[in-house]
PDB file of N, CA and C in Angstrom:
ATOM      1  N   UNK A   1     -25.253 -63.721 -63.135  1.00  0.00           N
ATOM      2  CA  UNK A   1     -26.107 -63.469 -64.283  1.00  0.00           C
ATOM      3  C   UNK A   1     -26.877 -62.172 -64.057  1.00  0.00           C
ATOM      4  N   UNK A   2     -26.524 -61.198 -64.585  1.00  0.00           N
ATOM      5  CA  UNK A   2     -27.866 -60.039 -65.065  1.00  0.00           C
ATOM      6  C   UNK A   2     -28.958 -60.137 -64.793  1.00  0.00           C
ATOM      7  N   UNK A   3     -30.078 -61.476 -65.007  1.00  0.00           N
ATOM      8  CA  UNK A   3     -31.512 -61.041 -65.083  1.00  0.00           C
ATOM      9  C   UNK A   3     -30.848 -61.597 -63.476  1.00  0.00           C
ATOM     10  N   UNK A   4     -30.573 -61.776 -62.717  1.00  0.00           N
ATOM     11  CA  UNK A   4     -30.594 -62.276 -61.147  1.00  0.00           C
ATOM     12  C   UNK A   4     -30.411 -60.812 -60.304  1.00  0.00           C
ATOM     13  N   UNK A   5     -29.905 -60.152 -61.404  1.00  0.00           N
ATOM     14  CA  UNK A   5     -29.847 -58.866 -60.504  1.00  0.00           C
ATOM     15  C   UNK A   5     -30.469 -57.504 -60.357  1.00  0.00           C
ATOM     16  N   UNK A   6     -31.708 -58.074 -61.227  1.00  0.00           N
ATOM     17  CA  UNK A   6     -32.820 -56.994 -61.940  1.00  0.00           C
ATOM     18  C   UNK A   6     -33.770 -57.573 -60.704  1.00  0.00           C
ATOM     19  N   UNK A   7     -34.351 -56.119 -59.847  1.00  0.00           N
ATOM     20  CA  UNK A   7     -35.641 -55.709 -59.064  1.00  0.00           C
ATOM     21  C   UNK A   7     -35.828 -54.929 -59.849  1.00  0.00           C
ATOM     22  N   UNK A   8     -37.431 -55.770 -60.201  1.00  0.00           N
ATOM     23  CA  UNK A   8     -38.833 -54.958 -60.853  1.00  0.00           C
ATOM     24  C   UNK A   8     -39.349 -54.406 -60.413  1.00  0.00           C
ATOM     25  N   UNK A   9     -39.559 -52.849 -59.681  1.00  0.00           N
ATOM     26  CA  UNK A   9     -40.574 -52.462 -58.866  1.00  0.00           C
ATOM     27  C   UNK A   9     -40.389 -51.464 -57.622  1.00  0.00           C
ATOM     28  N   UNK A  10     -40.786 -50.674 -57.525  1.00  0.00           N
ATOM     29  CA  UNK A  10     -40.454 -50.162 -56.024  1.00  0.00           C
ATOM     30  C   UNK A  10     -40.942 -50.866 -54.913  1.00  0.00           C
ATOM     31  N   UNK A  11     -42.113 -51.777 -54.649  1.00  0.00           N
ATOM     32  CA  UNK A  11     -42.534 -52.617 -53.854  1.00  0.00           C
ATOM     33  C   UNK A  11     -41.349 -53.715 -53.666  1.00  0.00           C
ATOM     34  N   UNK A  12     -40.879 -54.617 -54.984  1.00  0.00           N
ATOM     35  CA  UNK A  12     -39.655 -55.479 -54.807  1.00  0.00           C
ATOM     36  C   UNK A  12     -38.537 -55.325 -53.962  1.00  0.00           C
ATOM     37  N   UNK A  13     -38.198 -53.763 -54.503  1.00  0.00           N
ATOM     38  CA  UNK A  13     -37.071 -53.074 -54.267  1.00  0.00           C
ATOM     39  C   UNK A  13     -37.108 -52.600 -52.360  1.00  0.00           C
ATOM     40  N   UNK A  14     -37.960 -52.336 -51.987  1.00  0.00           N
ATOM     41  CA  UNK A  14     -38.403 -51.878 -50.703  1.00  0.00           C
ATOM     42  C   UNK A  14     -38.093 -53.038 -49.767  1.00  0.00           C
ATOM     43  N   UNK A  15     -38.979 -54.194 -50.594  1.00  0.00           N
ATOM     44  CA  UNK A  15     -38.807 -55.755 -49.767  1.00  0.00           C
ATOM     45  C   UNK A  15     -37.132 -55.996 -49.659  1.00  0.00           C
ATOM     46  N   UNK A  16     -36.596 -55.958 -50.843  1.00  0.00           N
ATOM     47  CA  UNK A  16     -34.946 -56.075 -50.647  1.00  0.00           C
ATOM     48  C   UNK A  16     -34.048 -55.283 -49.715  1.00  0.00           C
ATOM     49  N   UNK A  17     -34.496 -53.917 -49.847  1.00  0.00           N
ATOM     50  CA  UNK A  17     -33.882 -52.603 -49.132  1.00  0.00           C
ATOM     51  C   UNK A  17     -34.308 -53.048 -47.343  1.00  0.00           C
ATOM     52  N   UNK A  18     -35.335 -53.002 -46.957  1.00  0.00           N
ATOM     53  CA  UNK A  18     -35.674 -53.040 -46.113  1.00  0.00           C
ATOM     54  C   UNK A  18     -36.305 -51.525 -45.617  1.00  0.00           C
ATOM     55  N   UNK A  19     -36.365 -50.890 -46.805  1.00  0.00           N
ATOM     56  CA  UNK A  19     -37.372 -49.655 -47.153  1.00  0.00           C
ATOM     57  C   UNK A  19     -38.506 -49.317 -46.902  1.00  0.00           C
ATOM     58  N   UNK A  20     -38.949 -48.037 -47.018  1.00  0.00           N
ATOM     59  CA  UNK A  20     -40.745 -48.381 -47.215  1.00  0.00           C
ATOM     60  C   UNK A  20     -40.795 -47.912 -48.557  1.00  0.00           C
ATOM     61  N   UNK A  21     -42.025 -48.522 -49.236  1.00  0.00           N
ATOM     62  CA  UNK A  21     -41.948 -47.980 -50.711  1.00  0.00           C
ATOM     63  C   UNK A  21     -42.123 -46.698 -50.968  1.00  0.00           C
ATOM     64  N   UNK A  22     -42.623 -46.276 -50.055  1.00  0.00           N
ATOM     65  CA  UNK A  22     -42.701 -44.118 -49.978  1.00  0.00           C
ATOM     66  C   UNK A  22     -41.016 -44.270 -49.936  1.00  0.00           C
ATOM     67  N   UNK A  23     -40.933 -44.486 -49.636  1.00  0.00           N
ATOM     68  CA  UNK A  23     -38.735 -44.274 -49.217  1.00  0.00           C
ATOM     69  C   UNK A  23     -38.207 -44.597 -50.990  1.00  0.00           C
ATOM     70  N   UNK A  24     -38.547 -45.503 -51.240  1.00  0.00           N
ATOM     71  CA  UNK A  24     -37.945 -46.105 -52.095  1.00  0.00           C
ATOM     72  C   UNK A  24     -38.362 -45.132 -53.788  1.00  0.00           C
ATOM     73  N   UNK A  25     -39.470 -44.333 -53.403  1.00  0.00           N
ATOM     74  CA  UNK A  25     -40.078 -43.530 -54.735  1.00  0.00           C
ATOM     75  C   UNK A  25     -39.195 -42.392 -53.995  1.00  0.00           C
ATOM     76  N   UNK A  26     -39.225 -41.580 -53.054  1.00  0.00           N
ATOM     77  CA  UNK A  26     -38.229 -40.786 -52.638  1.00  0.00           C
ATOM     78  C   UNK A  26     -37.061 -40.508 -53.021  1.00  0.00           C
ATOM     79  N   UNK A  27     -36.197 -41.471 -52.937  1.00  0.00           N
ATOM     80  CA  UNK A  27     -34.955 -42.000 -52.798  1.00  0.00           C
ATOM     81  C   UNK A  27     -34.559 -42.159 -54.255  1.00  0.00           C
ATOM     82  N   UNK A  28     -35.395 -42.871 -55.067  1.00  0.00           N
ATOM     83  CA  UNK A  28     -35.355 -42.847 -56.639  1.00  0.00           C
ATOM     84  C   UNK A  28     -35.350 -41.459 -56.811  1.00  0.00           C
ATOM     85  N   UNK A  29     -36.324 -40.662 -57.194  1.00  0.00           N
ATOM     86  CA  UNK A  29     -36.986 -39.466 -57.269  1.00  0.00           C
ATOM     87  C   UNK A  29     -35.372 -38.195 -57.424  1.00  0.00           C
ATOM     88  N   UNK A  30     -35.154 -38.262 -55.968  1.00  0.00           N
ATOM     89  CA  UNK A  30     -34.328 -37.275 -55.261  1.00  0.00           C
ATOM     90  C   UNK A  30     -32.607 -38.182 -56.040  1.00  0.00           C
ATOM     91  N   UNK A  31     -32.615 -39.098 -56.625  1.00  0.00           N
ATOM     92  CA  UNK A  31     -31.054 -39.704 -57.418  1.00  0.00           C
ATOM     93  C   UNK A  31     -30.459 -40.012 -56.723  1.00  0.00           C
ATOM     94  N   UNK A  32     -30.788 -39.988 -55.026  1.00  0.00           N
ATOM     95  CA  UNK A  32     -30.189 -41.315 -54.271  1.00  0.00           C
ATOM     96  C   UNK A  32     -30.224 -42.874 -54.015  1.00  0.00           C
ATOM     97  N   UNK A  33     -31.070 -43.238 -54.592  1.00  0.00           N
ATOM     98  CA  UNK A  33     -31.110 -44.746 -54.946  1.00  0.00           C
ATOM     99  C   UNK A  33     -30.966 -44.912 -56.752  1.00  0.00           C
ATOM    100  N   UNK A  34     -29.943 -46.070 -56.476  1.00  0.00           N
ATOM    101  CA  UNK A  34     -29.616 -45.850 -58.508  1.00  0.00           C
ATOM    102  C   UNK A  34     -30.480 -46.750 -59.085  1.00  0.00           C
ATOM    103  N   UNK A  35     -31.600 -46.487 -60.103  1.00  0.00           N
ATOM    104  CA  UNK A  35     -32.150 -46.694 -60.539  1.00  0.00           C
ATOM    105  C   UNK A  35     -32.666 -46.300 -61.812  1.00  0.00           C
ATOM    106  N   UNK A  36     -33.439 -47.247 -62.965  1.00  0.00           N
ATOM    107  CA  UNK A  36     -33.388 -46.183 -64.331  1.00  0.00           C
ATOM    108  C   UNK A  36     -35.156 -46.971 -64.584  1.00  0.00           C
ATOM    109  N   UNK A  37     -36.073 -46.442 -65.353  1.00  0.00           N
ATOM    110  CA  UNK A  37     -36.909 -46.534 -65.528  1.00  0.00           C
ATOM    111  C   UNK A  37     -37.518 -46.803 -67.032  1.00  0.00           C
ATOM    112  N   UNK A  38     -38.349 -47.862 -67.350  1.00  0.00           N
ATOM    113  CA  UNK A  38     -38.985 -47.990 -68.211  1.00  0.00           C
ATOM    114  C   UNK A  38     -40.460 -48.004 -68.628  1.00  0.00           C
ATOM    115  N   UNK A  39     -40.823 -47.077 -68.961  1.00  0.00           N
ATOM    116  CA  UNK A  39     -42.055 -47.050 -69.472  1.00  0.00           C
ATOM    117  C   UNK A  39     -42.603 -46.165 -67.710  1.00  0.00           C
ATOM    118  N   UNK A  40     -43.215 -46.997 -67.006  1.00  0.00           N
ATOM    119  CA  UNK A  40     -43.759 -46.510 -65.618  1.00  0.00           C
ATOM    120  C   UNK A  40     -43.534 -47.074 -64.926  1.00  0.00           C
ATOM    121  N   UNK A  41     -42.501 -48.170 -64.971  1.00  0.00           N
ATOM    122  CA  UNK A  41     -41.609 -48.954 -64.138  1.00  0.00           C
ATOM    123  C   UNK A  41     -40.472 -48.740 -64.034  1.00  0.00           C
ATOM    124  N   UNK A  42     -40.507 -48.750 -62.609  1.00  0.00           N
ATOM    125  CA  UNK A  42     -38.501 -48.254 -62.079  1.00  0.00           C
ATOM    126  C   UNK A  42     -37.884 -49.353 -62.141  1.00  0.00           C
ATOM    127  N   UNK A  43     -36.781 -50.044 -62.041  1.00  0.00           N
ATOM    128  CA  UNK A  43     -36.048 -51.013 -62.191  1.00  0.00           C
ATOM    129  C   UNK A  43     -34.847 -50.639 -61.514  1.00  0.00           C
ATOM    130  N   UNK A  44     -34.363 -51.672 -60.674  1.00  0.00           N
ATOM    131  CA  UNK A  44     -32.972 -51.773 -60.064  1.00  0.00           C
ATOM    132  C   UNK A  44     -32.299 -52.618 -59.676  1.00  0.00           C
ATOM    133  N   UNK A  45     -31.020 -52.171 -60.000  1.00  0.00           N
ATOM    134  CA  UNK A  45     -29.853 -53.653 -59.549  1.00  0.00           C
ATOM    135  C   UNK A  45     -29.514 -53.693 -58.086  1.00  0.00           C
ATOM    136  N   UNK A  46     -29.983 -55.045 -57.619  1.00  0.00           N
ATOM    137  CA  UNK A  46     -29.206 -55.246 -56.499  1.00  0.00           C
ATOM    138  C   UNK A  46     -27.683 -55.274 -55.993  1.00  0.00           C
ATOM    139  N   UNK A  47     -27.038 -55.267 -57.017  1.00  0.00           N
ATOM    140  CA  UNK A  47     -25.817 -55.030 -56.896  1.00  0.00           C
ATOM    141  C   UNK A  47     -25.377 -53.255 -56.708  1.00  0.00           C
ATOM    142  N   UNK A  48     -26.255 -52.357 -57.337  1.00  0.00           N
ATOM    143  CA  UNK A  48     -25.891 -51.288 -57.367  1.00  0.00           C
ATOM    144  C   UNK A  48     -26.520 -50.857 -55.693  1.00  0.00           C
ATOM    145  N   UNK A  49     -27.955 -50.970 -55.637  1.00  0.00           N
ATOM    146  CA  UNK A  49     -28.188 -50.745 -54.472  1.00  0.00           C
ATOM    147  C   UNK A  49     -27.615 -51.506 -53.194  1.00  0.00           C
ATOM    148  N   UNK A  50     -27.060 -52.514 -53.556  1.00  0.00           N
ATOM    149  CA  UNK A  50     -25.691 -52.717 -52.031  1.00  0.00           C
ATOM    150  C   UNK A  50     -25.041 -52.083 -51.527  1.00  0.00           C
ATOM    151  N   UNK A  51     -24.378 -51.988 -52.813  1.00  0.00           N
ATOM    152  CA  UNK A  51     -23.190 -50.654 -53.553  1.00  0.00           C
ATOM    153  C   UNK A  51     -23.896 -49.161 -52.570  1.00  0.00           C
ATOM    154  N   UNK A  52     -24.866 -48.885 -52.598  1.00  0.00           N
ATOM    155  CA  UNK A  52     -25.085 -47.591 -52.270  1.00  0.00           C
ATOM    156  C   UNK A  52     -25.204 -47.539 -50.855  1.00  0.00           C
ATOM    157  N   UNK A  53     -26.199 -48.219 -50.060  1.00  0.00           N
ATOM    158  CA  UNK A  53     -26.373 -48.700 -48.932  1.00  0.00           C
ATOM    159  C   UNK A  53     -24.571 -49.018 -47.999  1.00  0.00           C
ATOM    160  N   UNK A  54     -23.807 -49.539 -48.868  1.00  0.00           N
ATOM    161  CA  UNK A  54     -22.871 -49.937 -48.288  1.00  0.00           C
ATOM    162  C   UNK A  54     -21.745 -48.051 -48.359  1.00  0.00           C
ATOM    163  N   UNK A  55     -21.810 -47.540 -49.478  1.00  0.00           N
ATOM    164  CA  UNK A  55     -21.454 -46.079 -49.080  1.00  0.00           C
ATOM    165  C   UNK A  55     -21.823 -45.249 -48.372  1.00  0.00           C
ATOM    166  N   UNK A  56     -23.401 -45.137 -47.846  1.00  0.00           N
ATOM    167  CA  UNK A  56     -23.755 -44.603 -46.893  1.00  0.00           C
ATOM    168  C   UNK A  56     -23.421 -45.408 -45.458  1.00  0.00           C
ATOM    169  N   UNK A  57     -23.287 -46.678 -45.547  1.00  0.00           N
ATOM    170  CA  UNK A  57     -22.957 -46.866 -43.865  1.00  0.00           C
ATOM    171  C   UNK A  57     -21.454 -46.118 -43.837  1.00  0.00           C
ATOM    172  N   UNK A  58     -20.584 -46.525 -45.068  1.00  0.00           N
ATOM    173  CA  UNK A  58     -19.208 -45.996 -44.653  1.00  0.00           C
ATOM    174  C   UNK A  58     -19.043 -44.409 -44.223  1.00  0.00           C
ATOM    175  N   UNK A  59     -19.885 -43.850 -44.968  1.00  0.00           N
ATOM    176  CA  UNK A  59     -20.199 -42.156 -45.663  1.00  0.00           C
ATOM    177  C   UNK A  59     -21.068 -41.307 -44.072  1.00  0.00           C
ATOM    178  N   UNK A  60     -21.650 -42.128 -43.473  1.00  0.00           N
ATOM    179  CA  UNK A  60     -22.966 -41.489 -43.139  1.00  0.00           C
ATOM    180  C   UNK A  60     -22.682 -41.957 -41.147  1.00  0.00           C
TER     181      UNK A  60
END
């Protein structure tokens, strides 16, 4: 389901990542973490950020 895969937040998102939330506004910021924003809230899929995390271990 969709709403299961919606992180509200860069704080959320950090807790999931294993980030710091400076990392995680960074990382948004700079279009390496995929993320899209509403209003003054960032929002992101855990599925996408696996997805990314899992290209950089292969990538990096």
């Amino acid at each position: 389901m969709l709403s299961n895969d919606l992180i509200v937040g860069a704080k959320a998102a950090a807790a999931f990542s294993g980030l710091s939330e400076r990392q995680v506004y960074h990382m948004a910021e700079a279009g390496t973490l995929p993320c899209f924003k509403r209003g003054k809230r960032l929002f992101f899929r855990k599925s996408e950020l696996e997805a990314a995390f899992r290209s950089e271990a292969v990538n990096g």
